[in-house]
N, C-alpha and C. Protein backbone atom coordinates (compact mmCIF):
# COMPACT_ATOMS: atom_id res chain seq x y z
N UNK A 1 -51.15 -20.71 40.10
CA UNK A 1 -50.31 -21.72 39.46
C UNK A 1 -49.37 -21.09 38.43
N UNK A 2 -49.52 -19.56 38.17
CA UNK A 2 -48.86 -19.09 36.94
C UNK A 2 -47.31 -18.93 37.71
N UNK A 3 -47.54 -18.36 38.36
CA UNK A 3 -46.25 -17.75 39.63
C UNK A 3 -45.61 -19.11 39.81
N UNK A 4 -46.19 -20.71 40.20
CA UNK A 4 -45.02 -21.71 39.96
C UNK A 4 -44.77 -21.95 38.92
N UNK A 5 -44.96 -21.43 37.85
CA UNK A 5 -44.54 -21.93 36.35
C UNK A 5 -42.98 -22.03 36.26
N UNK A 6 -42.33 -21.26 36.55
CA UNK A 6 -41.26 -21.08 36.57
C UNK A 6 -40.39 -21.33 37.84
N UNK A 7 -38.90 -21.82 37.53
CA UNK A 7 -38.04 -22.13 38.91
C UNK A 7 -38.01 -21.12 39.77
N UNK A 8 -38.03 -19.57 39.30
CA UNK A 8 -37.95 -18.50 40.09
C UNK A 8 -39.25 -18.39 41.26
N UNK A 9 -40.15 -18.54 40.51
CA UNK A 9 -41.90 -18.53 41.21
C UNK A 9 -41.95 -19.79 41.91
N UNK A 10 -40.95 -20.84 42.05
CA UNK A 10 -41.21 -22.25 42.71
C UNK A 10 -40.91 -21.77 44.16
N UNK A 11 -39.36 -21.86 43.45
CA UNK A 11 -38.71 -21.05 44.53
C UNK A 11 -38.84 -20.11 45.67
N UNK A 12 -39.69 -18.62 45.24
CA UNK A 12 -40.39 -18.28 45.93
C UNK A 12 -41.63 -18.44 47.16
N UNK A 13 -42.08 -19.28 46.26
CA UNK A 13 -43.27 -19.81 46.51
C UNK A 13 -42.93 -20.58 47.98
N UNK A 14 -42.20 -21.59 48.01
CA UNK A 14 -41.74 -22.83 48.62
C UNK A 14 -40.63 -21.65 49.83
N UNK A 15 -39.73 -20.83 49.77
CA UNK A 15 -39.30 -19.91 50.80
C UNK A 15 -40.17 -18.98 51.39
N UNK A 16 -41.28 -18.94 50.91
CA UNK A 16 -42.71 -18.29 51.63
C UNK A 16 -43.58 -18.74 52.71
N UNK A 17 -43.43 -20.19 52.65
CA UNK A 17 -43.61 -20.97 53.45
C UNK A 17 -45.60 -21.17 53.06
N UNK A 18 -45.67 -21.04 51.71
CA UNK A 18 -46.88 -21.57 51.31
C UNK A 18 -47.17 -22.99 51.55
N UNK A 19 -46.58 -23.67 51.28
CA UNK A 19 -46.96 -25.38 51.95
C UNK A 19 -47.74 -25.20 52.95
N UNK A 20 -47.28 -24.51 54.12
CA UNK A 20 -47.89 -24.67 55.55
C UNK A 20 -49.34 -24.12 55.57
N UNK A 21 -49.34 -23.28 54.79
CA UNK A 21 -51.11 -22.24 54.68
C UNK A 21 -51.80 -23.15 54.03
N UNK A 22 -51.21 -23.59 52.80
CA UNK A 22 -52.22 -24.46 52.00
C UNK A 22 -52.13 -25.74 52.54
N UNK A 23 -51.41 -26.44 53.14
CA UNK A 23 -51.57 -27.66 54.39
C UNK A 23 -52.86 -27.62 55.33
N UNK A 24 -53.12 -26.17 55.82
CA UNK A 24 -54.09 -25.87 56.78
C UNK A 24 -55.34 -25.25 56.14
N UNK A 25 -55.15 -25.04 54.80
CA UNK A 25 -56.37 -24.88 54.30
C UNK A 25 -57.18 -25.57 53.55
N UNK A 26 -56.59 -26.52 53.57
CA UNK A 26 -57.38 -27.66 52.77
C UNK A 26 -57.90 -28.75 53.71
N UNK A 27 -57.54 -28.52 55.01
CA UNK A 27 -57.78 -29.17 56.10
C UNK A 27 -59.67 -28.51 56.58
N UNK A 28 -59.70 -27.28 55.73
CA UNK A 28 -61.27 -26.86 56.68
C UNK A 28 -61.87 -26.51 55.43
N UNK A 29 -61.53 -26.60 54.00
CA UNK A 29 -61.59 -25.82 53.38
C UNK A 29 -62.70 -26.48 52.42
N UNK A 30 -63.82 -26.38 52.10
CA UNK A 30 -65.31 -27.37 51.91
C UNK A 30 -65.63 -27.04 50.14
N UNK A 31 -64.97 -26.00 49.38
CA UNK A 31 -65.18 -25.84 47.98
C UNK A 31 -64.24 -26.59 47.39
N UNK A 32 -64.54 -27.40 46.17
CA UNK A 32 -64.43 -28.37 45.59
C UNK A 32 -63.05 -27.85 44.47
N UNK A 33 -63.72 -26.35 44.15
CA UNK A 33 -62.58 -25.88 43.08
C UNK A 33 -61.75 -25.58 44.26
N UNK A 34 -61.79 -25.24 44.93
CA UNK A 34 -60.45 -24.38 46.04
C UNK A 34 -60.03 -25.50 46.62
N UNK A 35 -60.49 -26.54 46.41
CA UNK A 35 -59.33 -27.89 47.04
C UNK A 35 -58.76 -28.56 45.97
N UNK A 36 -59.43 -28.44 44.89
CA UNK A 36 -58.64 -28.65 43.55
C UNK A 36 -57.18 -28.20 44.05
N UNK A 37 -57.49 -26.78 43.76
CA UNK A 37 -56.56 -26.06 43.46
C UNK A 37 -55.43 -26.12 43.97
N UNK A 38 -55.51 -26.24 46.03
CA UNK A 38 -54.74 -26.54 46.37
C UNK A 38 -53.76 -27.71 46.36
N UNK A 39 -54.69 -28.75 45.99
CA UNK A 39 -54.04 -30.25 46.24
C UNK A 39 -53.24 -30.09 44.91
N UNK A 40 -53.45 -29.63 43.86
CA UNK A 40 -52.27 -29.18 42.36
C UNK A 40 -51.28 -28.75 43.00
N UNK A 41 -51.36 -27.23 43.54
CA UNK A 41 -50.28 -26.07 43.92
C UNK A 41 -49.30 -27.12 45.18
N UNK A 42 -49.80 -28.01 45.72
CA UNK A 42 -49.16 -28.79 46.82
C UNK A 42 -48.25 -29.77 46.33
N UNK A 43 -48.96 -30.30 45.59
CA UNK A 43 -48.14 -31.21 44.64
C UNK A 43 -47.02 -30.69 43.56
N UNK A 44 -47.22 -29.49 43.35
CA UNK A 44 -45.71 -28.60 42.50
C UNK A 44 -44.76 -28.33 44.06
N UNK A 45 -45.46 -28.16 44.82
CA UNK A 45 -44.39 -27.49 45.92
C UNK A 45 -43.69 -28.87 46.61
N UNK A 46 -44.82 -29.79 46.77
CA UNK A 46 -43.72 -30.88 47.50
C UNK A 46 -43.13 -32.05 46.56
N UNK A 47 -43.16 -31.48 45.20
CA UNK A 47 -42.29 -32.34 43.96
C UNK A 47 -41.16 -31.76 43.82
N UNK A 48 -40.46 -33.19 42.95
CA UNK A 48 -39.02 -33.21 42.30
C UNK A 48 -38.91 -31.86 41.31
N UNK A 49 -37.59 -30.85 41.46
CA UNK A 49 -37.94 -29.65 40.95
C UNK A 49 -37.63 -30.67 38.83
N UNK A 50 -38.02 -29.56 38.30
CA UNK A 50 -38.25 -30.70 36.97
C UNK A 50 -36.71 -30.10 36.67
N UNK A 51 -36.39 -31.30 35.74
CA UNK A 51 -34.68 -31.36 35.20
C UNK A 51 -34.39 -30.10 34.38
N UNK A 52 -32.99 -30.14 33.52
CA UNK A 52 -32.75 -29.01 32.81
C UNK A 52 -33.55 -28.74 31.54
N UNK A 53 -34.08 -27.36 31.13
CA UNK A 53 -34.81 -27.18 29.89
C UNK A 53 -36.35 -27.17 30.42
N UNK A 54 -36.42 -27.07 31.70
CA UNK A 54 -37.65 -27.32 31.82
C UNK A 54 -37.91 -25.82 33.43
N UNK A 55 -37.55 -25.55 33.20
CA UNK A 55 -37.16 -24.04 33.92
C UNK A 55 -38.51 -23.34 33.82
N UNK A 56 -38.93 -23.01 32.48
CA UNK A 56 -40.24 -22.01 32.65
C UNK A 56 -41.29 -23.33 32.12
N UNK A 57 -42.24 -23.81 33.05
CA UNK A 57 -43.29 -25.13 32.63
C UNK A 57 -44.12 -24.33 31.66
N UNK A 58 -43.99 -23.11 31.45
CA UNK A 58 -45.34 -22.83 30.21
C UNK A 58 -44.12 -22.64 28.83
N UNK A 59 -43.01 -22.52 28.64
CA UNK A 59 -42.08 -22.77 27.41
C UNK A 59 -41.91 -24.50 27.42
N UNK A 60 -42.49 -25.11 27.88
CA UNK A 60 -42.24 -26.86 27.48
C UNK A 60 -43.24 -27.05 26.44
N UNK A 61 -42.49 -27.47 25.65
CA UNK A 61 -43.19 -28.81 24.18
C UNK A 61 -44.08 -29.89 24.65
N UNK A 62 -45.27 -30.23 24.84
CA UNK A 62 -45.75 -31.00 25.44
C UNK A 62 -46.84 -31.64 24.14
N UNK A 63 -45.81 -33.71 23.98
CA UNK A 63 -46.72 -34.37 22.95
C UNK A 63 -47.80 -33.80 22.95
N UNK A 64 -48.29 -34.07 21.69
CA UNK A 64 -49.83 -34.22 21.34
C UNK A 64 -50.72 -35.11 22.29
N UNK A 65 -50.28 -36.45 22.01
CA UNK A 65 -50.78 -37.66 22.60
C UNK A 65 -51.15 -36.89 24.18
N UNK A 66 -49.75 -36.91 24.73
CA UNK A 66 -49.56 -36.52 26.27
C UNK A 66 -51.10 -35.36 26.55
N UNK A 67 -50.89 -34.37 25.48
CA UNK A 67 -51.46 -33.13 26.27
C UNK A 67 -53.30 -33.71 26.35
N UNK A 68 -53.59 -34.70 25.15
CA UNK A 68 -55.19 -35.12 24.96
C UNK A 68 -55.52 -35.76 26.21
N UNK A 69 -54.07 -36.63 26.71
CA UNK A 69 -54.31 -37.14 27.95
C UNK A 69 -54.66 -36.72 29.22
N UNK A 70 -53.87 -35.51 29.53
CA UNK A 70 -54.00 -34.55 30.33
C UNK A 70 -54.92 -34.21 30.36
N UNK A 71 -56.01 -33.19 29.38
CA UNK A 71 -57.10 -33.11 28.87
C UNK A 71 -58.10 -34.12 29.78
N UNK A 72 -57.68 -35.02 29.14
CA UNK A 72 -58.84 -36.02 29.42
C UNK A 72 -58.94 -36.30 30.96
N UNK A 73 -57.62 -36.83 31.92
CA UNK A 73 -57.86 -36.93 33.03
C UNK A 73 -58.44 -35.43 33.73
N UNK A 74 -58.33 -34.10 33.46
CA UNK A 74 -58.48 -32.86 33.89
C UNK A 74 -60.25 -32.89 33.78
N UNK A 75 -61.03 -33.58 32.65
CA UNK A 75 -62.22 -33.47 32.28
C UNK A 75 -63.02 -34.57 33.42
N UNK A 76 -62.04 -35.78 33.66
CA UNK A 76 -62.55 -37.12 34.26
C UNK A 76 -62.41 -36.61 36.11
N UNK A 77 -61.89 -35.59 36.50
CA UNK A 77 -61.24 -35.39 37.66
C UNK A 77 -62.69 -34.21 37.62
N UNK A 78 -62.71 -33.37 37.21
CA UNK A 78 -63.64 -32.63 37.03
C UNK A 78 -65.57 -32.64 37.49
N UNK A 79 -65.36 -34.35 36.47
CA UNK A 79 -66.50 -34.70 36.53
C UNK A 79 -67.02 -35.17 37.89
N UNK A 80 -65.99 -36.36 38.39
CA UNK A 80 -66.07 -36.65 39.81
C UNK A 80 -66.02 -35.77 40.95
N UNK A 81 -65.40 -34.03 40.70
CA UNK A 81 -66.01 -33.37 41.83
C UNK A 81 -67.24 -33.09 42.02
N UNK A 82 -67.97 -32.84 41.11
CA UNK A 82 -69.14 -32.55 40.23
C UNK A 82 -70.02 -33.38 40.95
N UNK A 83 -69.40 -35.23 40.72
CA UNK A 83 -70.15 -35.76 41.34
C UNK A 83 -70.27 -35.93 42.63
N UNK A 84 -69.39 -35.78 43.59
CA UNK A 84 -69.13 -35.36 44.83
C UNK A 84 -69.93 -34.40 45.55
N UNK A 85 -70.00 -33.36 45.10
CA UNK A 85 -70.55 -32.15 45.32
C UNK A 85 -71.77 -32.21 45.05
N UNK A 86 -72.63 -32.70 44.01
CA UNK A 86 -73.86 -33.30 43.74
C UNK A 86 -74.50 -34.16 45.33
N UNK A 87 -73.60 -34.80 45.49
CA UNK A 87 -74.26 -36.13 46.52
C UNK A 87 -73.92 -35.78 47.64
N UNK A 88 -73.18 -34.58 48.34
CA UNK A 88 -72.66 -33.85 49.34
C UNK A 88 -74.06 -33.19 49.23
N UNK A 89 -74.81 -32.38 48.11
CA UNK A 89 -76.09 -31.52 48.23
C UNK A 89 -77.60 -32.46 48.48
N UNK A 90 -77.60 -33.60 48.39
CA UNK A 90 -78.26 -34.78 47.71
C UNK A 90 -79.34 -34.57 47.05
N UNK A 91 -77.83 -34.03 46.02
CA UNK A 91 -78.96 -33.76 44.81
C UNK A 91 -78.99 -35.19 43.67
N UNK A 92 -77.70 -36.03 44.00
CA UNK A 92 -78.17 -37.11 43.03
C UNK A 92 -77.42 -38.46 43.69
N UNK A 93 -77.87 -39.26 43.49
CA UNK A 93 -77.92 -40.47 44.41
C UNK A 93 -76.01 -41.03 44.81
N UNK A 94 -75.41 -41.43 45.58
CA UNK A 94 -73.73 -41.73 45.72
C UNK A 94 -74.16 -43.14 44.88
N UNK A 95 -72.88 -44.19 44.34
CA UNK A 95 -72.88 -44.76 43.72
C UNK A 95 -73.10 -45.96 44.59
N UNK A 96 -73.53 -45.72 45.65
CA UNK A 96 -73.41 -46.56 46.74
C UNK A 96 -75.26 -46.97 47.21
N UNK A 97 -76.07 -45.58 46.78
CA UNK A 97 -77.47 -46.06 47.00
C UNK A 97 -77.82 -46.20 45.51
N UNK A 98 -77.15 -46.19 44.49
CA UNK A 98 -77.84 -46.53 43.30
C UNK A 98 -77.95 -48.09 43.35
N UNK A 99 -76.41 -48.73 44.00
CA UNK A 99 -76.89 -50.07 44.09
C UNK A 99 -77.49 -50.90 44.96
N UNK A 100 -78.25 -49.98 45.68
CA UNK A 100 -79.04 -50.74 46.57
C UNK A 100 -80.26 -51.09 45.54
């Protein structure tokens, strides 16, 4: 994700024809962080490139408010692979036999 930080590394990235690998690897691909990862890196490649001033994404000013938010959904997204992956092992009940 460091390499799309910037328009140059988008750029690259996207004339490499990475979409198509990470299209097909998330299609077989059964680890929880490595589909994270991809479904992020997919979503920079098949987004709106960001407006002017916003060229290198690790030189952006990013609110306070905004970044706790971020934070927070990153912690809440986290948790639910967690829980996924838990009930994929059955190691703890889906939310579906707790209410039985």
């Amino acid at each position: 994700s460091q390499l799309t930080a910037t328009k140059a590394g988008r750029h690259l990235v996207r004339e490499k024809g990475t979409y198509l690998v990470l299209r097909e690897l998330h299609r077989w691909e059964r680890e929880p962080d490595v589909l994270a990862a991809c479904e992020k890196l997919i979503q920079v490649l098949i987004g709106d490139e960001p407006g002017p001033g916003m060229e290198n994404l690790l030189e952006v000013n990013i609110p306070e408010e905004v970044e706790q938010q971020l934070q927070r959904l990153d912690r809440e997204e986290e948790e639910e692979r967690w829980q996924r992956e838990q009930e994929a092992q059955g190691l703890t009940p889906s939310p579906e036999e707790l209410s039985r």
